[in-house]
Protein backbone atom coordinates (compact mmCIF):
# COMPACT_ATOMS: atom_id res chain seq x y z
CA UNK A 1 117.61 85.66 103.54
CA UNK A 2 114.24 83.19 104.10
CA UNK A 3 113.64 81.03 101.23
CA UNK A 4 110.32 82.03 99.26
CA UNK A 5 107.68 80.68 97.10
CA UNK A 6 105.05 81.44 94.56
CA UNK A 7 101.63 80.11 94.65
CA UNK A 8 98.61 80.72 92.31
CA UNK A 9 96.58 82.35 95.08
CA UNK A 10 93.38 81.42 92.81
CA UNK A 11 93.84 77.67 92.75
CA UNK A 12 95.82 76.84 95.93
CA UNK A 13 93.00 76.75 98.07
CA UNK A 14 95.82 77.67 101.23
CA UNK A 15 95.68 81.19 100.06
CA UNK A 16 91.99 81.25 100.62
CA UNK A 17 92.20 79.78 103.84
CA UNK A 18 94.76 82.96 105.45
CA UNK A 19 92.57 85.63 103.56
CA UNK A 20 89.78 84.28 104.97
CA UNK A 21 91.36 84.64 108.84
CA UNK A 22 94.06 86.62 108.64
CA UNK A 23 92.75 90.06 111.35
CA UNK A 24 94.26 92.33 108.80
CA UNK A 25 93.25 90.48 105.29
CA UNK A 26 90.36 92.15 103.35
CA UNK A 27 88.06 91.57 100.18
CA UNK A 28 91.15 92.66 98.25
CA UNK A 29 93.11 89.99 99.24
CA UNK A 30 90.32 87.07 98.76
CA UNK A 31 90.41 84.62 95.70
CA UNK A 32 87.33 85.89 93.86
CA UNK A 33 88.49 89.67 93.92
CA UNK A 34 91.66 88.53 92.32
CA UNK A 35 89.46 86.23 89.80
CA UNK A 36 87.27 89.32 88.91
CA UNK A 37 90.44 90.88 88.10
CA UNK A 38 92.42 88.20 85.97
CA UNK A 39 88.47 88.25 84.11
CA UNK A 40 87.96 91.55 83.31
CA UNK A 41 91.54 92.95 82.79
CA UNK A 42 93.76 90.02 82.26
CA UNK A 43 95.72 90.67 85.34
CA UNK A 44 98.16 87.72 87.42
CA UNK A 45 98.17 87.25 90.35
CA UNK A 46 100.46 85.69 92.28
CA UNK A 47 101.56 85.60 96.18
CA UNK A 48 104.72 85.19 97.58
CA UNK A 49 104.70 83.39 100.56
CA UNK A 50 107.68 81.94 103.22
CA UNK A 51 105.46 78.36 102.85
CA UNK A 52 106.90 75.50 100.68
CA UNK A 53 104.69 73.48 98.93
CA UNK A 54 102.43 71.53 100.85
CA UNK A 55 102.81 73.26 104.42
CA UNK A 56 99.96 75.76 106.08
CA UNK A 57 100.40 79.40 104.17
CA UNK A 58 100.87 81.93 107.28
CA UNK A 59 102.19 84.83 105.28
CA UNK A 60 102.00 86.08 102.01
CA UNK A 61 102.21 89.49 99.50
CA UNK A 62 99.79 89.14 97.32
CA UNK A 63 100.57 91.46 93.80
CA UNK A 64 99.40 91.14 90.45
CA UNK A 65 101.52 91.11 87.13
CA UNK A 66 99.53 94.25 84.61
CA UNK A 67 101.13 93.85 80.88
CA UNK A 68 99.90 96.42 78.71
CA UNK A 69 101.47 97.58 75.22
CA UNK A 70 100.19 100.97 76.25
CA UNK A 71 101.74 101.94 79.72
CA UNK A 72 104.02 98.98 80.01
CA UNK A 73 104.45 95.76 82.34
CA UNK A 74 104.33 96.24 85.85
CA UNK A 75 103.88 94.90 89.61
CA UNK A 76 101.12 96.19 91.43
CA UNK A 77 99.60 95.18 94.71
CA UNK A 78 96.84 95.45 93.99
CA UNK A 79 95.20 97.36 91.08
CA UNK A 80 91.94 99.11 91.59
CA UNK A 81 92.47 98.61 94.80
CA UNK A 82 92.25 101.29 97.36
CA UNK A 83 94.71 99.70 100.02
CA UNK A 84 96.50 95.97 100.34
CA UNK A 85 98.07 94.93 103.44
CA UNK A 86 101.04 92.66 103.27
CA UNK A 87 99.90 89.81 105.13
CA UNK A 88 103.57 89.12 107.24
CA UNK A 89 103.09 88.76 110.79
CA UNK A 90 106.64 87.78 112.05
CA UNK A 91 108.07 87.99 109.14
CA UNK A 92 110.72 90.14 107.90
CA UNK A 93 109.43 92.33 105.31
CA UNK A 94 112.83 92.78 103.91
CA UNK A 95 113.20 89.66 102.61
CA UNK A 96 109.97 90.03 100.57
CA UNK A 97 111.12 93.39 99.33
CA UNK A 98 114.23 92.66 98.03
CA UNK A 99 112.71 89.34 96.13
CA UNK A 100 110.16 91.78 94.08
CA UNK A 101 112.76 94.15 93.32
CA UNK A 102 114.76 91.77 92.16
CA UNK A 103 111.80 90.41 89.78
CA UNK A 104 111.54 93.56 88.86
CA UNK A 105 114.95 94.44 87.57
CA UNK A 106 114.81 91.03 86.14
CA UNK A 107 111.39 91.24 84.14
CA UNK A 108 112.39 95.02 83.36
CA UNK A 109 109.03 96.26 84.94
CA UNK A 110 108.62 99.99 84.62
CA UNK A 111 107.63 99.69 88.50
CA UNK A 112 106.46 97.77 91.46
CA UNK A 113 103.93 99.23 93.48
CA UNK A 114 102.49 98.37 97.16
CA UNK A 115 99.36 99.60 98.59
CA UNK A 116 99.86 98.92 102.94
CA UNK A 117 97.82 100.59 105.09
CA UNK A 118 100.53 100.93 107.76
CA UNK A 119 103.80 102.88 106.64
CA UNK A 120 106.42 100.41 105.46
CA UNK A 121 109.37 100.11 107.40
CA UNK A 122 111.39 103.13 107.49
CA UNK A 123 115.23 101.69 106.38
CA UNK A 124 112.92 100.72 102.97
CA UNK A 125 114.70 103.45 101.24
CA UNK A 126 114.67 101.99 97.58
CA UNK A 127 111.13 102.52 97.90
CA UNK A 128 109.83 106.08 96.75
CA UNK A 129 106.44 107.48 97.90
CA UNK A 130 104.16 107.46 94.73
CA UNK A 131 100.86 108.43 96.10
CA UNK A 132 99.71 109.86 99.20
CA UNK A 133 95.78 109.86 100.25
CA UNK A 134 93.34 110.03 103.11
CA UNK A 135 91.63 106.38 104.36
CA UNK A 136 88.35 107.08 106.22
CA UNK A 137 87.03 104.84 108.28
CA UNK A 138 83.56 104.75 109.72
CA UNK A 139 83.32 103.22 113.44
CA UNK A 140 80.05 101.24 113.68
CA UNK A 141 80.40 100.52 117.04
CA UNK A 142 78.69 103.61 118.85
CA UNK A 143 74.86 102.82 118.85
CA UNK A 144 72.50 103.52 115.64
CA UNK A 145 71.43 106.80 117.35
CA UNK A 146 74.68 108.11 118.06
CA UNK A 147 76.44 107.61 114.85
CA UNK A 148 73.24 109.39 113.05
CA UNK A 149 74.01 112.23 115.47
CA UNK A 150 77.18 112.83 114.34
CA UNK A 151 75.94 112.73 110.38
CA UNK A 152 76.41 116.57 109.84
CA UNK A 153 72.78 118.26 110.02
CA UNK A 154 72.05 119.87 106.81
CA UNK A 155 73.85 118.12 104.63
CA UNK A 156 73.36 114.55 105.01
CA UNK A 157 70.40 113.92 108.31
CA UNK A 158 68.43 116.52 106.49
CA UNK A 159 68.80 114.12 102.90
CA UNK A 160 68.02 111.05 104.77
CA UNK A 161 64.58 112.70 105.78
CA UNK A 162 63.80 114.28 102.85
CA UNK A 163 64.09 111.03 101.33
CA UNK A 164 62.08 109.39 104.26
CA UNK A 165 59.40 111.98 103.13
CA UNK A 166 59.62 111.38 99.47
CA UNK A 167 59.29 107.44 100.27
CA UNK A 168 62.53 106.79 98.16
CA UNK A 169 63.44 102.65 98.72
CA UNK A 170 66.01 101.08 99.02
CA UNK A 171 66.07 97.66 96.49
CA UNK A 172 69.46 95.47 97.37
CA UNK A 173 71.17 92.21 95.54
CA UNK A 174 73.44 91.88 92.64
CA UNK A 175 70.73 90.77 90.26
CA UNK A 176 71.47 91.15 86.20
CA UNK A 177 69.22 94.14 86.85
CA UNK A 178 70.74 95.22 89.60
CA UNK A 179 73.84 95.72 87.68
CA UNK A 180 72.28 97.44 84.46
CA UNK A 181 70.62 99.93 86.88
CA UNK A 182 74.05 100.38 88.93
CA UNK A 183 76.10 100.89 85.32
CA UNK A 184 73.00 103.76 84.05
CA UNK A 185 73.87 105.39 86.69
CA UNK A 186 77.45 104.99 86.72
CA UNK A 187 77.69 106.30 82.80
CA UNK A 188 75.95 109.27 84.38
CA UNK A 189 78.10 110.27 87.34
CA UNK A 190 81.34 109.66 85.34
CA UNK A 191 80.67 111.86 82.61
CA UNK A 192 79.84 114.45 85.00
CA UNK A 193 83.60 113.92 86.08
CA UNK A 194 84.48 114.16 82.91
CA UNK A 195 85.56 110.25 82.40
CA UNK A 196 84.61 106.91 80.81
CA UNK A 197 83.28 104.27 83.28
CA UNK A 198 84.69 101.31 84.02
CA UNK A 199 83.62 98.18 81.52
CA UNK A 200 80.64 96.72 82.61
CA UNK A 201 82.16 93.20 82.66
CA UNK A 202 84.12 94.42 85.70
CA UNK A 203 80.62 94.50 87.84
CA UNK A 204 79.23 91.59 86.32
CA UNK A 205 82.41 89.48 87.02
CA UNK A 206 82.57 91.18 90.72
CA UNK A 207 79.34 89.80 91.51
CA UNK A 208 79.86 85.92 89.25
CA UNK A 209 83.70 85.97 91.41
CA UNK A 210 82.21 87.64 95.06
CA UNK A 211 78.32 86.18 94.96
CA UNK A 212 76.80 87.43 97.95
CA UNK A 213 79.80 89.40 99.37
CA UNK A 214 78.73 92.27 96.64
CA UNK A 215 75.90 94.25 97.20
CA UNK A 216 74.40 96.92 95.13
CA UNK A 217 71.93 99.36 96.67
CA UNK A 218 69.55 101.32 94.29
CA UNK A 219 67.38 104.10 95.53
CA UNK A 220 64.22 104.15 93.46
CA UNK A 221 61.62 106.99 93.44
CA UNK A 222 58.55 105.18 91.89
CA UNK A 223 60.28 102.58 90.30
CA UNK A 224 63.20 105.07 88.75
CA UNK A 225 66.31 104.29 89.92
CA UNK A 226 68.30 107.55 90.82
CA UNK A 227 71.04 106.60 92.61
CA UNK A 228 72.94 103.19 93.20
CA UNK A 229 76.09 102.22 95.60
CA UNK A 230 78.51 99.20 95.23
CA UNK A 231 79.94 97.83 98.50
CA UNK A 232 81.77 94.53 99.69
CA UNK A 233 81.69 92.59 103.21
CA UNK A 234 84.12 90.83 103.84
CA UNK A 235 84.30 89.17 107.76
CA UNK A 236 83.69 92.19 110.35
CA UNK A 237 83.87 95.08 107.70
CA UNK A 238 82.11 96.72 105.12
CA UNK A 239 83.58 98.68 102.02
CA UNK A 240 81.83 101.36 99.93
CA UNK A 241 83.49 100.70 96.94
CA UNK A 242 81.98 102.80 94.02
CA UNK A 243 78.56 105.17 94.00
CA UNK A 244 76.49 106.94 91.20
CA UNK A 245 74.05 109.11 90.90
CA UNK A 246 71.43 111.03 88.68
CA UNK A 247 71.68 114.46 89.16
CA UNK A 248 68.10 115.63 88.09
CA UNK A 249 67.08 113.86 91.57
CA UNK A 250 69.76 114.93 93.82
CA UNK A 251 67.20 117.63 95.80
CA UNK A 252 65.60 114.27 96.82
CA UNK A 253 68.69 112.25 99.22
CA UNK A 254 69.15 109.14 97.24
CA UNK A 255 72.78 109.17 98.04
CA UNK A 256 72.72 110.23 101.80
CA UNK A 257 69.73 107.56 101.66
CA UNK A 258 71.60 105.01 100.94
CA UNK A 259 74.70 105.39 103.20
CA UNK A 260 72.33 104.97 106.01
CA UNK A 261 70.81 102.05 104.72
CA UNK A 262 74.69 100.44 104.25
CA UNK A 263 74.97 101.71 108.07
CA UNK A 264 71.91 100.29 109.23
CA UNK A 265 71.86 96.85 107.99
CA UNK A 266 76.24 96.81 108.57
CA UNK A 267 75.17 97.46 112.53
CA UNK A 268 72.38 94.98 112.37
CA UNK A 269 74.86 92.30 111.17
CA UNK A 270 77.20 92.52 113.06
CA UNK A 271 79.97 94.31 111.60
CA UNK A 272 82.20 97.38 113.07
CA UNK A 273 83.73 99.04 110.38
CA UNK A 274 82.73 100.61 107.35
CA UNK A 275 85.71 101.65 104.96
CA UNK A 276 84.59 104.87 102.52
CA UNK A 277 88.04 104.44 101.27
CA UNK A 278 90.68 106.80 99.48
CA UNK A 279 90.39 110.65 98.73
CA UNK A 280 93.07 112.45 97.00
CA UNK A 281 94.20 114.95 99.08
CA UNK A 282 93.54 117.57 96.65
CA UNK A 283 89.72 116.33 95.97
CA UNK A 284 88.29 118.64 99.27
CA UNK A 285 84.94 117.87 97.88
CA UNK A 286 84.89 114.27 98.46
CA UNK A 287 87.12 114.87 101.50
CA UNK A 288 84.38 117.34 103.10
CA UNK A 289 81.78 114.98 102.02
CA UNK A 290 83.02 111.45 103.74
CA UNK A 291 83.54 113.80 107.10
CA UNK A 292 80.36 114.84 107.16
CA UNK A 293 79.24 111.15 107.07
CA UNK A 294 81.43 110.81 111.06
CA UNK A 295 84.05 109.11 109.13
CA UNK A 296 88.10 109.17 110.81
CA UNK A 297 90.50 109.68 108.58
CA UNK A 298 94.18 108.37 108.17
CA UNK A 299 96.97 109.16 105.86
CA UNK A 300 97.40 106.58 103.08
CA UNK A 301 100.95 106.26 101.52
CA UNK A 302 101.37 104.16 98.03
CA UNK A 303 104.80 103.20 97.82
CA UNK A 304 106.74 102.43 94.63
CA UNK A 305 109.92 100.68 93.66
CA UNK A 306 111.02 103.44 90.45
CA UNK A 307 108.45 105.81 91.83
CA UNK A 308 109.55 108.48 89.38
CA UNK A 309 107.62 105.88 86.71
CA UNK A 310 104.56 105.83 88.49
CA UNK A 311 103.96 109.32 89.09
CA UNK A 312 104.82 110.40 85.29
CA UNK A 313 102.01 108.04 84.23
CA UNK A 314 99.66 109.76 86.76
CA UNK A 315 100.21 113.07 85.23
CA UNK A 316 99.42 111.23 81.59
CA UNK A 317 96.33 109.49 83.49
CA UNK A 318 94.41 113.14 83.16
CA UNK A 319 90.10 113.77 82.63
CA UNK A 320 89.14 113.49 79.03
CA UNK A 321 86.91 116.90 79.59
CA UNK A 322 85.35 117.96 76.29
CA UNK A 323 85.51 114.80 74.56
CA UNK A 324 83.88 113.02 77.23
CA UNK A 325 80.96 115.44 77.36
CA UNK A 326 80.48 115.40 73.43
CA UNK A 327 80.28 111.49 72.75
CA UNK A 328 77.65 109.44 73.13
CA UNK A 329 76.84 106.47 75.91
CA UNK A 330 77.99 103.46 73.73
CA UNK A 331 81.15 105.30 72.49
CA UNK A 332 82.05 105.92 76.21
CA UNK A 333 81.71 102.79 77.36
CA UNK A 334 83.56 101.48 74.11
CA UNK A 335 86.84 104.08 75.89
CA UNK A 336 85.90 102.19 79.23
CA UNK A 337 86.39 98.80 77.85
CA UNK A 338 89.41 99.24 75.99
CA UNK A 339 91.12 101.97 78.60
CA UNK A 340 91.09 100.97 82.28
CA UNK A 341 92.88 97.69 81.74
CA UNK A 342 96.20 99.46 80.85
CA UNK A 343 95.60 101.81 84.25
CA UNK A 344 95.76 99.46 86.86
């Protein structure tokens, strides 16, 4: 078995260095997404990597350490994250494996979860599938024209033009404003679902950890903002991460709107993919809705060490339903703050 190592991949600045270059790293695995998440929820990370102190990091699993007196103290790589690639080219992922179980029968974590994009290794059979998914991925590299084409007609080209028509615009940054604007909306669209948003500290801390790497579109019809997107770049890609919406002003396109926009200005700078990320496989709606956007989809497999763990705490993880609907703003966001930090 290889010899392994924890660094802080916050402070050792070697960490930074492979998530910035690694082909298959994204803005999950960078420093400042892992800062935003030590900020808001108190989460540690750490990586465990074949280097020894004070040679070149080449490989690494990055996971986070979630203690909660609520659903317990876990592993998870990564939380609120849609999918986190071990980062092991040439590297036996056994060896990695068998290290975090051991931590974990060690620590007496309820679980360790991963979150790969690719399937891990078949003869991993202490590991349990906790979660399956869809990933959809957005091509950007057929030509502006083309990938409009394939939009589906009526229910997302025929938004963008109404929204032409009714000269919605498009204001992007990650201003203070930006942010209050975003989280309006966000209250909005997640009491709809019949849930509490996530704290507002979480966006503010994305943007103070990510600077320029987080962008928040807001469609505004005369000054009104009436919808809003989140997204990160990171290198070649571009991830919707979270979008909101009013619905008294959903006849109008802001949503649709805005996914061209991201499209638009992704092409013009260069980048080829943009990642809509996860649908449960049982939410058709949002399923239906990222395919008619021309978006490829691939299955996405969570994979737990004590699985059985993970997927009771789903079933407790349920919509709040009438309660939701019958409080008011500040009282949701008070079930926000104090919440999501034991769900990650």
């Amino acid at each position: 078995m290889a010899q392994l190592h924890t660094i802080d991949p916050i402070c050792d600045a070697r960490w930074g260095k492979l998530s910035a270059t690694h082909p298959r790293a994204t803005i999950f695995h960078q420093p400042g997404w892992l800062q935003a998440l030590l900020r808001t929820y108190s989460y540690e990370p750490f990586v465990l990597t074949s280097a020894a102190v004070g040679e070149p990091v080449r490989d690494g699993v990055v996971v986070c350490l979630v203690s909660s007196w609520v659903t317990g103290r876990r592993l998870v790589s990564l939380p609120f994250t849609d999918h986190c690639e071990p980062l092991l080219d040439g590297v036996d992922i056994s060896d990695f494996l068998s290290r975090l179980r051991a931590e974990c029968d060690h620590q007496n974590f309820r679980y360790l979860e991963l979150r790969p994009v690719a399937a891990l290794c078949s003869d991993q059979d202490q590991f349990g599938c906790s979660e399956s998914y869809w990933l959809h991925i957005l091509d950007l590299s057929a030509s502006s024209e083309t990938i409009f084409a394939r939009l589906h007609k009526d229910c997302v080209q025929r938004k963008i033009r109404r929204a032409e028509r009714e000269k919605i615009v498009c204001d992007t940054g990650n201003s203070e404003q930006h942010v209050n604007d975003f989280f309006r909306l966000l209250v909005m669209t997640r009491r709809r679902q019949g849930l509490p948003p996530q704290p507002k500290s979480w966006f503010k801390n994305l943007v103070l950890s990510l600077g320029d790497k987080v962008k928040i579109r807001v469609a505004r019809k005369n000054e009104t903002a009436i919808a809003a997107m989140l997204s990160l770049e990171h290198r070649s890609s571009v991830i919707y991460k979270y979008g909101c919406s009013d619905e008294r002003f959903h006849h109008l396109g802001g949503m649709a709107f805005l996914f061209w926009n991201l499209i638009e200005v992704a092409k013009s700078s260069g980048l080829s993919t943009l990642d809509l990320g996860r649908s449960d496989l049982h939410n058709q709606g949002l399923i239906t809705f990222k395919d008619r956007l021309g978006a490829a989809k691939q299955p996405l497999t969570y994979y737990s060490y004590s699985a059985a763990e993970k997927r009771q705490m789903r079933r407790q993880a349920q919509p709040l339903g009438r309660f939701v609907a019958m409080v008011p703003d500040s009282a949701l966001t008070a079930v926000g703050r104090l919440l999501y930090r034991h769900l990650g």
